[in-house]
C-alpha atoms as a PDB file:
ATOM      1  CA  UNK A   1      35.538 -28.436  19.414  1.00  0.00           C
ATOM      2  CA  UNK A   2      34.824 -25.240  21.200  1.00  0.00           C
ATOM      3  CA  UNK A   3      31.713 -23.237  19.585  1.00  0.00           C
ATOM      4  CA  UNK A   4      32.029 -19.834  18.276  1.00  0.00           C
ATOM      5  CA  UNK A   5      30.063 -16.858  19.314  1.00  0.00           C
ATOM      6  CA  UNK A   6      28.550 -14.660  16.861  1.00  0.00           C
ATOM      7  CA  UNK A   7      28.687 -11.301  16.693  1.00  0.00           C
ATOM      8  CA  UNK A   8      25.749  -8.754  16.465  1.00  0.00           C
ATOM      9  CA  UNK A   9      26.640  -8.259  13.137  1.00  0.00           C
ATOM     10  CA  UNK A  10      26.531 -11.761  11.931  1.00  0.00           C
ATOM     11  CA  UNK A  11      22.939 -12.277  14.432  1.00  0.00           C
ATOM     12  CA  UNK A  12      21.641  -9.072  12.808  1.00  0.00           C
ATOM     13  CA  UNK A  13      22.229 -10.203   9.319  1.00  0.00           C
ATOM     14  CA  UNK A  14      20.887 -13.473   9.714  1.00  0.00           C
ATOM     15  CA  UNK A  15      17.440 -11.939  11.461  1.00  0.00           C
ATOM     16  CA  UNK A  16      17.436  -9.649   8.255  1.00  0.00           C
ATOM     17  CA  UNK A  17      17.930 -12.440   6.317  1.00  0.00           C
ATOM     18  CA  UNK A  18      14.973 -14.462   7.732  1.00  0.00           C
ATOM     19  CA  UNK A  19      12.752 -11.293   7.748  1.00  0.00           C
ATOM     20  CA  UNK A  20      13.202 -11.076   4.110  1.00  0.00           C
ATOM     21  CA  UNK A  21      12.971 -14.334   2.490  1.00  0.00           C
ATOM     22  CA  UNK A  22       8.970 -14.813   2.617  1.00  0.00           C
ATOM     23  CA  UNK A  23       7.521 -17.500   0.436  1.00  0.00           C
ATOM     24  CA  UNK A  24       5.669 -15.946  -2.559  1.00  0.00           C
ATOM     25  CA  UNK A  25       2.151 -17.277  -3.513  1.00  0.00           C
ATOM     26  CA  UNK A  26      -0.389 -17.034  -5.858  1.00  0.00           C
ATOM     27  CA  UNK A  27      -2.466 -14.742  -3.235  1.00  0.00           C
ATOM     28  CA  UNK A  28       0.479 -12.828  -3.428  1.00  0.00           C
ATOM     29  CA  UNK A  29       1.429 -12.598  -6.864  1.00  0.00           C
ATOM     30  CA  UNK A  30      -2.342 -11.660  -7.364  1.00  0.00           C
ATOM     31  CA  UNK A  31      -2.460  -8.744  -4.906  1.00  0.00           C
ATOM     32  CA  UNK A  32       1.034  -7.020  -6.504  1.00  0.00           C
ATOM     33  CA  UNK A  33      -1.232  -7.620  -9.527  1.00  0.00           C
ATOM     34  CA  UNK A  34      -4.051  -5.860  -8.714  1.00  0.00           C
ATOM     35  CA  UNK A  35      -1.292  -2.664  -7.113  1.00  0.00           C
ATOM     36  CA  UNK A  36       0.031  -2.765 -10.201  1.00  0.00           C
ATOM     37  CA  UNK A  37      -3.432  -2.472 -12.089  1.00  0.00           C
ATOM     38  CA  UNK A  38      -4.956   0.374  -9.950  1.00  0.00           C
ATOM     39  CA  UNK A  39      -1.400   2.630  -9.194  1.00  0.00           C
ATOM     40  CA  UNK A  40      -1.471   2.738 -13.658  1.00  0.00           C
ATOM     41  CA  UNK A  41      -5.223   3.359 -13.057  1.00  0.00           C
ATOM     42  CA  UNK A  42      -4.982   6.016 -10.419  1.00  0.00           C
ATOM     43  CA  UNK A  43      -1.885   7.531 -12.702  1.00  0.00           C
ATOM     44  CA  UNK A  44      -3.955   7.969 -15.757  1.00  0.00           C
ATOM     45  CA  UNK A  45      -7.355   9.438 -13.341  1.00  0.00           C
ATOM     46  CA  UNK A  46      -4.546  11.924 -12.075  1.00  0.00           C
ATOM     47  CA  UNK A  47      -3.704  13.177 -15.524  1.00  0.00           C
ATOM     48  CA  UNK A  48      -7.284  13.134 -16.696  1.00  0.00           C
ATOM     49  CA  UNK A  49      -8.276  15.042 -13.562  1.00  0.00           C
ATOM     50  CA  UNK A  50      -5.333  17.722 -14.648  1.00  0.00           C
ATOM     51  CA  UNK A  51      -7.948  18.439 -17.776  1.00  0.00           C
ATOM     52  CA  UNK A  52     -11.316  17.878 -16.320  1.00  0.00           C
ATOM     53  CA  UNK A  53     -11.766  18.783 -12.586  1.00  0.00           C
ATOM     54  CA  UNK A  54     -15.008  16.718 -12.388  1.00  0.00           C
ATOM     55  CA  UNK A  55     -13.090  13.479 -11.812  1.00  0.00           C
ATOM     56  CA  UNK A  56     -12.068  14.554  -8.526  1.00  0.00           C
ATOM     57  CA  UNK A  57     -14.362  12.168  -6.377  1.00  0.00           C
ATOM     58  CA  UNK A  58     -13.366   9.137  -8.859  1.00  0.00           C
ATOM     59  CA  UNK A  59      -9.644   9.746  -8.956  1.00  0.00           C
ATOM     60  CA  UNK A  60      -9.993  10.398  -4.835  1.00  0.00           C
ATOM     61  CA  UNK A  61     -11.589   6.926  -4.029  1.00  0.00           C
ATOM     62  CA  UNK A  62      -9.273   4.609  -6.100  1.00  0.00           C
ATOM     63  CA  UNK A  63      -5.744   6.463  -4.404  1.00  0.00           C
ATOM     64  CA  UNK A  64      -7.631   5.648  -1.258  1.00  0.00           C
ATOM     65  CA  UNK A  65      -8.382   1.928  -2.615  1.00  0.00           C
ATOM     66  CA  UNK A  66      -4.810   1.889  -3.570  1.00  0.00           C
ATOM     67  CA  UNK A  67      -3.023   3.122  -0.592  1.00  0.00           C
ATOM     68  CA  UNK A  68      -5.142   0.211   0.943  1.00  0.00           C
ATOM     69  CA  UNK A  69      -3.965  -2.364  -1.333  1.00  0.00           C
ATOM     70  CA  UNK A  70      -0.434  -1.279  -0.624  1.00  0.00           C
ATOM     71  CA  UNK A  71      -0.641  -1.487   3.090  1.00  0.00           C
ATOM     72  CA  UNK A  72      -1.891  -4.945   2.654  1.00  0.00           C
ATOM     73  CA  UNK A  73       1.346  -5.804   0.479  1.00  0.00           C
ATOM     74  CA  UNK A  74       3.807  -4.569   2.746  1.00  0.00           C
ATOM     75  CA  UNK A  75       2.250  -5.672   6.087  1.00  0.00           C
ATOM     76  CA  UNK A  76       1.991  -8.899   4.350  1.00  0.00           C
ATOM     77  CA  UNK A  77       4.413  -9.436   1.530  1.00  0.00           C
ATOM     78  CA  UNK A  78       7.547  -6.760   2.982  1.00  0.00           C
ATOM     79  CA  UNK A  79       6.699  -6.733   6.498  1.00  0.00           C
ATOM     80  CA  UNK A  80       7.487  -3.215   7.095  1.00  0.00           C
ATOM     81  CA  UNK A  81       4.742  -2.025   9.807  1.00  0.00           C
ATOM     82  CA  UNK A  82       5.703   1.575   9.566  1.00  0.00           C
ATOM     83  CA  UNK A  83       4.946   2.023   6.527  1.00  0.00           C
ATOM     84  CA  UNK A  84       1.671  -0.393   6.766  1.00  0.00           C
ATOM     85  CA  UNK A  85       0.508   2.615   9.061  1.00  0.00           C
ATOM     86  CA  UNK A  86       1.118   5.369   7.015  1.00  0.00           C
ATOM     87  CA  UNK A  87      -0.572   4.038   4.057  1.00  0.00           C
ATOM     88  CA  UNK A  88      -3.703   2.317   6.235  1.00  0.00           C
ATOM     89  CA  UNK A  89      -3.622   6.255   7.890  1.00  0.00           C
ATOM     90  CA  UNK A  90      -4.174   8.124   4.399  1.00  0.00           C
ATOM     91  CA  UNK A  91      -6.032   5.678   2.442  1.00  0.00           C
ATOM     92  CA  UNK A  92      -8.557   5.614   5.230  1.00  0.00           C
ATOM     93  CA  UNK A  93      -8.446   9.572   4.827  1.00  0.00           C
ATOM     94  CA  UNK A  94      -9.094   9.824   1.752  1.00  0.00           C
ATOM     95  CA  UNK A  95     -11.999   7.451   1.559  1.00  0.00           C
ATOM     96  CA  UNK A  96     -14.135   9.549   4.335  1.00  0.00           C
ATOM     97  CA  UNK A  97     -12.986  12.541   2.412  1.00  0.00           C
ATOM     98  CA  UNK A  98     -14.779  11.535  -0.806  1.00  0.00           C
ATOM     99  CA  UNK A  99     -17.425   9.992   0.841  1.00  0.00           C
ATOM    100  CA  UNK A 100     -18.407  13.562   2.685  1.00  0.00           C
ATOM    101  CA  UNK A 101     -17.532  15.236  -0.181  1.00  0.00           C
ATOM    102  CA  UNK A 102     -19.611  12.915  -2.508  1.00  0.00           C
ATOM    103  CA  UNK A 103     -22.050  13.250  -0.203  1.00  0.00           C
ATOM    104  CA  UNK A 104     -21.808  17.316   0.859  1.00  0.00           C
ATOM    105  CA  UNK A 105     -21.841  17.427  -3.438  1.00  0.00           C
ATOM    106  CA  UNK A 106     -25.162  15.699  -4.012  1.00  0.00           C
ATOM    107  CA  UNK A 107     -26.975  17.001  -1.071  1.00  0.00           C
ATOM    108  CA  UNK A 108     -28.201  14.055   0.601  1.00  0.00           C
END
């Protein structure tokens, strides 16, 4: 019996394939959880901030928590390490932007 080669196609598909079946846990399950929880959270903050301008340093800090928890998901859950960046990148941002502005606000 003589072997057959596979194609790209057929190797590429299979590497997909292994890429994106990832065993789902309870850590897991818990941490889409709490993405879930603060992107409604950070949702309603946005709307409230649309009325009262004041909220701007609360609303600020949890889409910075957020864009945290959602580079943790993907780096760990979807494995996608471009995105992983981008959202580490901004949420980082916007946590030393609150922070100085927090702090540049109650002049300490």
């Amino acid at each position: 019996m003589a072997k057959r080669k596979k194609s790209k196609k057929e190797s590429n598909q299979e590497k997909k394939a292994e890429q994106q079946s990832r065993p789902i846990t309870r850590f897991n399950i818990i941490f889409i959880n709490i993405q879930l929880f603060l992107t409604f959270f950070t949702i309603g903050l946005f709307v409230w901030y649309l009325f009262d301008s004041s909220v701007l340093y609360l609303f600020q800090l949890f889409l910075g928590i957020t864009l945290l928890v959602m580079a943790y998901n993907n780096q760990i859950i979807y494995r996608r390490k471009k995105m992983t960046i981008c959202y580490s990148i901004v949420g980082i941002f916007l946590l030393i932007l609150d922070l100085l502005l927090y702090l540049a606000v109650s002049g300490v």
